[in-house]
C-alpha atoms as a PDB file:
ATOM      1  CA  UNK A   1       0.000   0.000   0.000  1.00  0.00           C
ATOM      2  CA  UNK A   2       1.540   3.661  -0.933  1.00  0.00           C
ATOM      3  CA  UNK A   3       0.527   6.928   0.692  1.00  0.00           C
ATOM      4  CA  UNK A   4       1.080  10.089  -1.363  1.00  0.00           C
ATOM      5  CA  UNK A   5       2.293  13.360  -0.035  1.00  0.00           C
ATOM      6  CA  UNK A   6       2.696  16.085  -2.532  1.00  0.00           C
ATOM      7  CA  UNK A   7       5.294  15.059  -5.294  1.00  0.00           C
ATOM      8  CA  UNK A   8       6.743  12.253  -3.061  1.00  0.00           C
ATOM      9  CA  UNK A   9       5.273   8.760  -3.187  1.00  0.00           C
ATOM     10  CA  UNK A  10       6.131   6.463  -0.343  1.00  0.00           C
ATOM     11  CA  UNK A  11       5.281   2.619   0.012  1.00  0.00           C
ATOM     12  CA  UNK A  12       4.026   1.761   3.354  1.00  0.00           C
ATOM     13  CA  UNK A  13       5.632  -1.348   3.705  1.00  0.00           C
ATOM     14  CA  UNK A  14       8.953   0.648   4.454  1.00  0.00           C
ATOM     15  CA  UNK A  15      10.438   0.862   0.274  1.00  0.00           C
ATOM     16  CA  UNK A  16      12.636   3.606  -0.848  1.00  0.00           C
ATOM     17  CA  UNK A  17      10.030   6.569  -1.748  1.00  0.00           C
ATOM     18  CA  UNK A  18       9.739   7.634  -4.954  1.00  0.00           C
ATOM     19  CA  UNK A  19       8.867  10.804  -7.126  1.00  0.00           C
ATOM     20  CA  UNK A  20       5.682  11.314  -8.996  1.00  0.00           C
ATOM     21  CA  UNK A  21       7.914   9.474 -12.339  1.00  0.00           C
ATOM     22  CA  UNK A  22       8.789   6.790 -10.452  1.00  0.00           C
ATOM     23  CA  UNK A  23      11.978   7.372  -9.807  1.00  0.00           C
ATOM     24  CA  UNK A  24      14.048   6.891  -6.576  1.00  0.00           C
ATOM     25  CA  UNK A  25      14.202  10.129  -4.179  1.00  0.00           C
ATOM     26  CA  UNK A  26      16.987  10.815  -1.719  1.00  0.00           C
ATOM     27  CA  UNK A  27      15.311  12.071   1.310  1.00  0.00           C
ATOM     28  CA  UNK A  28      18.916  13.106   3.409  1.00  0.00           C
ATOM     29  CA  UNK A  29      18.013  11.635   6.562  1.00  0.00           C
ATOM     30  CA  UNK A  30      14.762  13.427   8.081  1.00  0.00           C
ATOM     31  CA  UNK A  31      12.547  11.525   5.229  1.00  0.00           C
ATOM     32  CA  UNK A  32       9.264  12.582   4.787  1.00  0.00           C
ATOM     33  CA  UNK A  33       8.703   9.161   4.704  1.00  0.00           C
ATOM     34  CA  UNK A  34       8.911   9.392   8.356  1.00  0.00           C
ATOM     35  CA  UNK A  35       6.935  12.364   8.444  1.00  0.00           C
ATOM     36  CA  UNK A  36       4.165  10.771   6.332  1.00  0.00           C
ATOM     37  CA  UNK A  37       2.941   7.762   9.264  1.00  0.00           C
ATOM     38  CA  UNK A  38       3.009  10.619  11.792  1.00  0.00           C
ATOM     39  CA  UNK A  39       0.271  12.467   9.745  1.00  0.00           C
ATOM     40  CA  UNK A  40      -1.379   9.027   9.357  1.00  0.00           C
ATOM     41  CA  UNK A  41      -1.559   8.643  13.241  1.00  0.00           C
ATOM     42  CA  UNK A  42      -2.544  12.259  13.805  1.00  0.00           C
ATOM     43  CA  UNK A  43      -5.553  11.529  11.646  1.00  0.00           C
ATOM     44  CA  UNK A  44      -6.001   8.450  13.425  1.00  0.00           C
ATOM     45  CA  UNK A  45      -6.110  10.053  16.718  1.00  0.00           C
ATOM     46  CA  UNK A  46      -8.078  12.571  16.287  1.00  0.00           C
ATOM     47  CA  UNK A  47     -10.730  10.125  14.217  1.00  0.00           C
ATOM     48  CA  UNK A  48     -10.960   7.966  17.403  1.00  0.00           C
ATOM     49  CA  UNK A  49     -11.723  11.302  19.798  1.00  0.00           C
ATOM     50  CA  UNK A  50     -14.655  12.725  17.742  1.00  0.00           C
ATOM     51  CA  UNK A  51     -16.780  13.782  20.111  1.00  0.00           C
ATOM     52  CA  UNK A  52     -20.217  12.842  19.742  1.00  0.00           C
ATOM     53  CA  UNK A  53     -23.924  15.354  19.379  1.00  0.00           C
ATOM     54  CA  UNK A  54     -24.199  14.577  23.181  1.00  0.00           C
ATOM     55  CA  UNK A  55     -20.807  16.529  23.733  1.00  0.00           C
ATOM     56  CA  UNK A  56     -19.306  13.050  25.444  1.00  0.00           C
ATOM     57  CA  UNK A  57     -16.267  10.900  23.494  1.00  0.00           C
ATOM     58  CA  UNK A  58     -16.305   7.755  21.646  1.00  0.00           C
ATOM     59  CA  UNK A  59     -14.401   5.078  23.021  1.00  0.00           C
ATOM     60  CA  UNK A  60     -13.396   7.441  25.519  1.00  0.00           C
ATOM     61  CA  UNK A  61     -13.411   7.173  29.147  1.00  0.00           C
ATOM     62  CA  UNK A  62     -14.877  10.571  31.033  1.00  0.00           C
ATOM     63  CA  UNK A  63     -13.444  10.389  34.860  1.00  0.00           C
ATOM     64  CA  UNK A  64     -15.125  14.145  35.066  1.00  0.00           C
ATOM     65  CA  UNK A  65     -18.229  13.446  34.300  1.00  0.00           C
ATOM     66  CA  UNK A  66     -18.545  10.249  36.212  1.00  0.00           C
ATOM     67  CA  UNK A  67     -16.793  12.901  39.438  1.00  0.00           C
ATOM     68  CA  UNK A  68     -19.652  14.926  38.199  1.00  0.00           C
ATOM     69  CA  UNK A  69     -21.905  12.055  38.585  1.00  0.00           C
ATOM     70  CA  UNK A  70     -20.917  11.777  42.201  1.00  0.00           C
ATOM     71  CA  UNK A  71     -21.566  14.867  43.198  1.00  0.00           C
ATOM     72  CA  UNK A  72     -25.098  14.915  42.137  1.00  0.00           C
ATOM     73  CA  UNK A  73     -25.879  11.891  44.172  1.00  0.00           C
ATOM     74  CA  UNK A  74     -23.880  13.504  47.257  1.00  0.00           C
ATOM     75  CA  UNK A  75     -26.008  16.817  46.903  1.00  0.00           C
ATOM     76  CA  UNK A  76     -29.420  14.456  46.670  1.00  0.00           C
ATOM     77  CA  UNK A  77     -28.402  12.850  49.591  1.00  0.00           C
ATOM     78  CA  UNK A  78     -27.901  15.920  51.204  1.00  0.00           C
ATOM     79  CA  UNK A  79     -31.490  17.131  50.372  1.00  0.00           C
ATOM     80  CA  UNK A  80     -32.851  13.893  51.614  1.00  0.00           C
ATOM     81  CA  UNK A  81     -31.220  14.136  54.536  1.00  0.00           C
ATOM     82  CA  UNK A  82     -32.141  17.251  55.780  1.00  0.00           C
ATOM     83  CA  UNK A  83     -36.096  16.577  54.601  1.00  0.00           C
ATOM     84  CA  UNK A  84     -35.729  13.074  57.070  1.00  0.00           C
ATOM     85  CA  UNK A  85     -34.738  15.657  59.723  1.00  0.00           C
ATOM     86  CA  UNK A  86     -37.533  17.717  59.433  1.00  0.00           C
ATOM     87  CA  UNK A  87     -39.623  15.079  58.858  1.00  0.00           C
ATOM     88  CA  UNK A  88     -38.906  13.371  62.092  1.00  0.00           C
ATOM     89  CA  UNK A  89     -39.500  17.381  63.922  1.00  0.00           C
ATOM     90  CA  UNK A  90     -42.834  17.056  62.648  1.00  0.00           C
ATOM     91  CA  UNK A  91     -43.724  13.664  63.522  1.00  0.00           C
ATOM     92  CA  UNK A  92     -41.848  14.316  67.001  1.00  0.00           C
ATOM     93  CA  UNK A  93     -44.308  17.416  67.471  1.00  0.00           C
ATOM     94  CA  UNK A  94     -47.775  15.593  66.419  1.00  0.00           C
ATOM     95  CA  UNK A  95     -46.778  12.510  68.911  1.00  0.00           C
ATOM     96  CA  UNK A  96     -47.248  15.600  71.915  1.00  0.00           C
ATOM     97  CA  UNK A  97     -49.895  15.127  73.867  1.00  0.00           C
ATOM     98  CA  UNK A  98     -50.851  18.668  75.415  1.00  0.00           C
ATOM     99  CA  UNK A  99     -51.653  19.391  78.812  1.00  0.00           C
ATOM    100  CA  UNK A 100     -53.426  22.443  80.781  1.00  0.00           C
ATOM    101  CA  UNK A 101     -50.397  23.848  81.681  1.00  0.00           C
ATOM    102  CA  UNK A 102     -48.820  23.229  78.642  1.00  0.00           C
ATOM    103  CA  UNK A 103     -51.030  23.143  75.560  1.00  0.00           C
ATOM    104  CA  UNK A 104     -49.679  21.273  72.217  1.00  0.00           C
ATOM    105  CA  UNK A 105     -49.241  23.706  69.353  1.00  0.00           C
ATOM    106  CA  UNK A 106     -49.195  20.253  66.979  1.00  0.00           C
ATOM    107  CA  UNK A 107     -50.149  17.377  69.042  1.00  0.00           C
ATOM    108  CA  UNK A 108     -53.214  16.405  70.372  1.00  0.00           C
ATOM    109  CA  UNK A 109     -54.921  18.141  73.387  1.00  0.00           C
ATOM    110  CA  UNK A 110     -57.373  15.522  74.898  1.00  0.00           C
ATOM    111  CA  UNK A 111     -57.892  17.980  77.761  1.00  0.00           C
ATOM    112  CA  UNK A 112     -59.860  20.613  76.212  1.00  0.00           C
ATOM    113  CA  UNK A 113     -63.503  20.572  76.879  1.00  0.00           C
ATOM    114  CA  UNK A 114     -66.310  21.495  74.162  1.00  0.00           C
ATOM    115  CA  UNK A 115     -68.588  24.418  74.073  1.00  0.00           C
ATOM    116  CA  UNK A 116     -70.059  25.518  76.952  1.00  0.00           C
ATOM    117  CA  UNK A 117     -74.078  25.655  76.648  1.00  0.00           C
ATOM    118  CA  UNK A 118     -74.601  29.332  76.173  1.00  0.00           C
ATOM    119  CA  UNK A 119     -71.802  29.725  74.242  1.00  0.00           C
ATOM    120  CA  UNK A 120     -72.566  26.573  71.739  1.00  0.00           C
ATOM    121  CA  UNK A 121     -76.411  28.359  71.499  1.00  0.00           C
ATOM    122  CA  UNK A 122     -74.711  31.914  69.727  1.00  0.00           C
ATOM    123  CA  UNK A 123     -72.556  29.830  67.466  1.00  0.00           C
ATOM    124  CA  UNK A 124     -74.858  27.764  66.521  1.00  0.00           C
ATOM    125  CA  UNK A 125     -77.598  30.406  66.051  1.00  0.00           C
ATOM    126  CA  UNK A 126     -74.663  32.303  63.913  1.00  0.00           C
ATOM    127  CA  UNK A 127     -73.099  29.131  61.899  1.00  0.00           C
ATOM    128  CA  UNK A 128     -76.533  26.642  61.335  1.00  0.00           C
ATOM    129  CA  UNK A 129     -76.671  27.573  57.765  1.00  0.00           C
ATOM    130  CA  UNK A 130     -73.299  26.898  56.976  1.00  0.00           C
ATOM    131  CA  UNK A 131     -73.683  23.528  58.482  1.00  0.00           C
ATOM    132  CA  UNK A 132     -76.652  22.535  57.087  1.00  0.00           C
ATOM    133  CA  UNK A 133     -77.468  18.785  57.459  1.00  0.00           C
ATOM    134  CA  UNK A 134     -76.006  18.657  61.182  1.00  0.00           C
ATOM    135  CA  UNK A 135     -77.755  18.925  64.405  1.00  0.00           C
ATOM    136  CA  UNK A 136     -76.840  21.322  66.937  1.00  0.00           C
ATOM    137  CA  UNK A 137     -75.227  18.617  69.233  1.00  0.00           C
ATOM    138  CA  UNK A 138     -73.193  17.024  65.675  1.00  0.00           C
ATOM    139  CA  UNK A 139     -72.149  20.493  65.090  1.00  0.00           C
ATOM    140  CA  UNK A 140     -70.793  20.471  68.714  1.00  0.00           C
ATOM    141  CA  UNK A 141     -69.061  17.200  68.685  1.00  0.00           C
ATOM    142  CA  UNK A 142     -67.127  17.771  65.600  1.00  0.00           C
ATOM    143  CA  UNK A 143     -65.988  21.173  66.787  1.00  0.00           C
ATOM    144  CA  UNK A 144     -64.533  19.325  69.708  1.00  0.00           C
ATOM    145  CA  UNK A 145     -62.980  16.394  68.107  1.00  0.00           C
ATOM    146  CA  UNK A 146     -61.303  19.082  66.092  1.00  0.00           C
ATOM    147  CA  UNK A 147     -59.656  21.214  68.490  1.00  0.00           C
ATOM    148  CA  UNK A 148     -58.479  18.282  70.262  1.00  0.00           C
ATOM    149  CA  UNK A 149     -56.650  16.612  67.628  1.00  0.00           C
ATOM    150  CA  UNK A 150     -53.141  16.674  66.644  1.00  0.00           C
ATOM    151  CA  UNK A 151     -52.412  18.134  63.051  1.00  0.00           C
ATOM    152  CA  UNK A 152     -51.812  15.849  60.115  1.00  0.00           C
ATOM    153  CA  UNK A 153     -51.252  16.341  56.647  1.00  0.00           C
ATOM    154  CA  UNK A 154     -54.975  17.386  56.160  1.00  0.00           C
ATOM    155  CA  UNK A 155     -55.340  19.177  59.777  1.00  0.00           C
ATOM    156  CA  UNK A 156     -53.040  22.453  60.396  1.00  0.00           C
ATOM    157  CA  UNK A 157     -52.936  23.872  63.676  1.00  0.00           C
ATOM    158  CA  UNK A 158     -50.752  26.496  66.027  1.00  0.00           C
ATOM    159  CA  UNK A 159     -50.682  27.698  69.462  1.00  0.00           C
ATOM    160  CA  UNK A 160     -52.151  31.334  69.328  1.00  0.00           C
ATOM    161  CA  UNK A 161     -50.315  34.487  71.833  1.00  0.00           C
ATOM    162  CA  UNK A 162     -53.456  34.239  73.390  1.00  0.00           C
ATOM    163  CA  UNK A 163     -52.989  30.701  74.257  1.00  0.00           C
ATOM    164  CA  UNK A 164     -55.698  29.284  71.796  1.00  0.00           C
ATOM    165  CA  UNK A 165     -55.896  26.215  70.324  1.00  0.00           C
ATOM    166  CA  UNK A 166     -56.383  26.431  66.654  1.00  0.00           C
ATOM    167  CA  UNK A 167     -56.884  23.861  64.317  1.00  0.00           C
ATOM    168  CA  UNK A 168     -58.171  23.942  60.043  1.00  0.00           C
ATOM    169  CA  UNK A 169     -59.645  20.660  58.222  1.00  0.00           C
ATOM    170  CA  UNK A 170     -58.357  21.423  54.896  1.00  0.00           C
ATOM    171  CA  UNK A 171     -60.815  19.180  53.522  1.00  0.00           C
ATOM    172  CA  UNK A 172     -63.959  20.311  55.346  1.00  0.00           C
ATOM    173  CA  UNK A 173     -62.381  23.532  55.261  1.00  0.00           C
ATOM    174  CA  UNK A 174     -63.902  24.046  59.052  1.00  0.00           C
ATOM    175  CA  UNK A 175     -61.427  25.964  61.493  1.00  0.00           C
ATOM    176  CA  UNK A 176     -62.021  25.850  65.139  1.00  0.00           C
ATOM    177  CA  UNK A 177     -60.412  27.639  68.392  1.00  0.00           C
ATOM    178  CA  UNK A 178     -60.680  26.504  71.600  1.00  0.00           C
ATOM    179  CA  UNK A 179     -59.363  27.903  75.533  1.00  0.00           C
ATOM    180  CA  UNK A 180     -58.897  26.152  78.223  1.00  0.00           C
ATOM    181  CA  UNK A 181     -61.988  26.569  79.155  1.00  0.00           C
ATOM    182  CA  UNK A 182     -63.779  25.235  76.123  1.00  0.00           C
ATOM    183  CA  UNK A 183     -64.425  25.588  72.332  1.00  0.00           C
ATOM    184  CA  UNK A 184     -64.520  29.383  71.507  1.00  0.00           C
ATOM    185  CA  UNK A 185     -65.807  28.885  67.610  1.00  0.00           C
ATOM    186  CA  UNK A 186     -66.189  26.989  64.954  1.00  0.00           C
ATOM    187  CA  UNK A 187     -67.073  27.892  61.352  1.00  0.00           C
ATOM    188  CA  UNK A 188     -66.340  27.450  57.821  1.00  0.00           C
ATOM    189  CA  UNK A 189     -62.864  29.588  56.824  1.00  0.00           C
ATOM    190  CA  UNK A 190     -63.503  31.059  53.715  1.00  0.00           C
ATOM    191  CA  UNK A 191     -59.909  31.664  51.459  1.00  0.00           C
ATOM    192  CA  UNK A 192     -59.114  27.938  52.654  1.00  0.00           C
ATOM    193  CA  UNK A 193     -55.996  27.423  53.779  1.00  0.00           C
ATOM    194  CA  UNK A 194     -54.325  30.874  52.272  1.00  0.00           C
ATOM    195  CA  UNK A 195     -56.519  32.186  54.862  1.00  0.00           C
ATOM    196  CA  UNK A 196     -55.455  30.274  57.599  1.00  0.00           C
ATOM    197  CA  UNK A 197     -51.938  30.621  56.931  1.00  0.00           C
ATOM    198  CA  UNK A 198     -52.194  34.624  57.088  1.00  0.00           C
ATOM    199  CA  UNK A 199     -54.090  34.063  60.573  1.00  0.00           C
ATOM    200  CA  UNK A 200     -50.934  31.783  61.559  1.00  0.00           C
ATOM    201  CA  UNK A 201     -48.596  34.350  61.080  1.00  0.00           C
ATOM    202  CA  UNK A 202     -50.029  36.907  62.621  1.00  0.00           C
ATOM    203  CA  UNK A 203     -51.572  34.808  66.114  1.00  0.00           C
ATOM    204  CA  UNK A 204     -48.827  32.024  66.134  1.00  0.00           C
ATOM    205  CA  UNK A 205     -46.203  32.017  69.257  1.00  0.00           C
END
């Protein structure tokens, strides 16, 4: 097999390289000859590094990527980590069971008591026809079960300055407050839980 390079011909299988005629050349040590496989190889390397439409290399191995890899995972880790954490906060703060003296602002609070009579009378009177379907004594009963439980994914609740109980059923959409000395309210929250976020902030401890 013969490679050409210009003028010069040269046989690959190491021959004497010759001119475009044919005839012998002299090439005075530094032959082309030799240059000639180097361009060869060149080509050959480069060839073999094309990279390919992903941006990676073919055939290739890519340490940085793979260190690149590595710290993905270590960030994700990180991030799961730190949610576990909080997580366990929350789940630590539902278990509570609240007492008079000290009230849970996420865990249950078996102690409260429901509405007193007079006071469950005005309520109801003001919040029948939003709860239309339940008794007066249902409408009672589920206030209390309310304020008394501990919050869950579906019930939020806080501990208010005022030392309140509050709790919201995101799916009933009912928020309650209760005292120590019984349920204060109960009544549909209109804005859902928007609403009772902004009354968080501004009542929370």
């Amino acid at each position: 097999m013969c490679f050409e390079d210009g003028d010069i011909r040269f046989d690959s299988n190491g021959g004497q390289p010759r001119d475009k005629n044919g005839q012998f050349c002299e090439t005075g040590g530094s032959s082309a000859a030799s240059e000639l496989p180097n361009k060869h190889a060149n080509k050959t390397r480069h060839q073999n590094s094309t990279t390919t439409p992903e941006g990676g290399n073919m055939g290739l191995s890519n340490p940085q990527g793979k260190a690149g890899d590595n710290i993905v995972e270590s960030g994700e880790n990180i991030n799961e980590n730190t949610k576990s954490a909080a997580e366990q906060a929350i789940e630590v703060a539902r278990a509570e069971v609240g007492t008079l003296d000290n009230p849970s602002a996420y865990g249950s609070n078996p102690y409260l008591s429901g509405f007193t009579s007079g006071n469950l009378d005005e309520h109801w009177e003001n919040h029948k026809n939003q709860y239309r379907g339940l008794t007066k004594e249902q409408y009672a009963q589920r206030a209390h079960n309310l304020v008394c439980s501990a919050t869950s994914d579906n019930i939020l609740g806080y501990r208010a300055k005022n030392g309140s109980i509050a709790r919201y059923n995101k799916t009933t959409h009912d928020f309650v407050q209760g005292f120590d000395t019984g349920v204060a309210t109960m009544f549909p929250l209109k804005g859902g839980e928007a609403r009772f976020n902004k009354k968080k902030q501004r009542a929370e401890v």
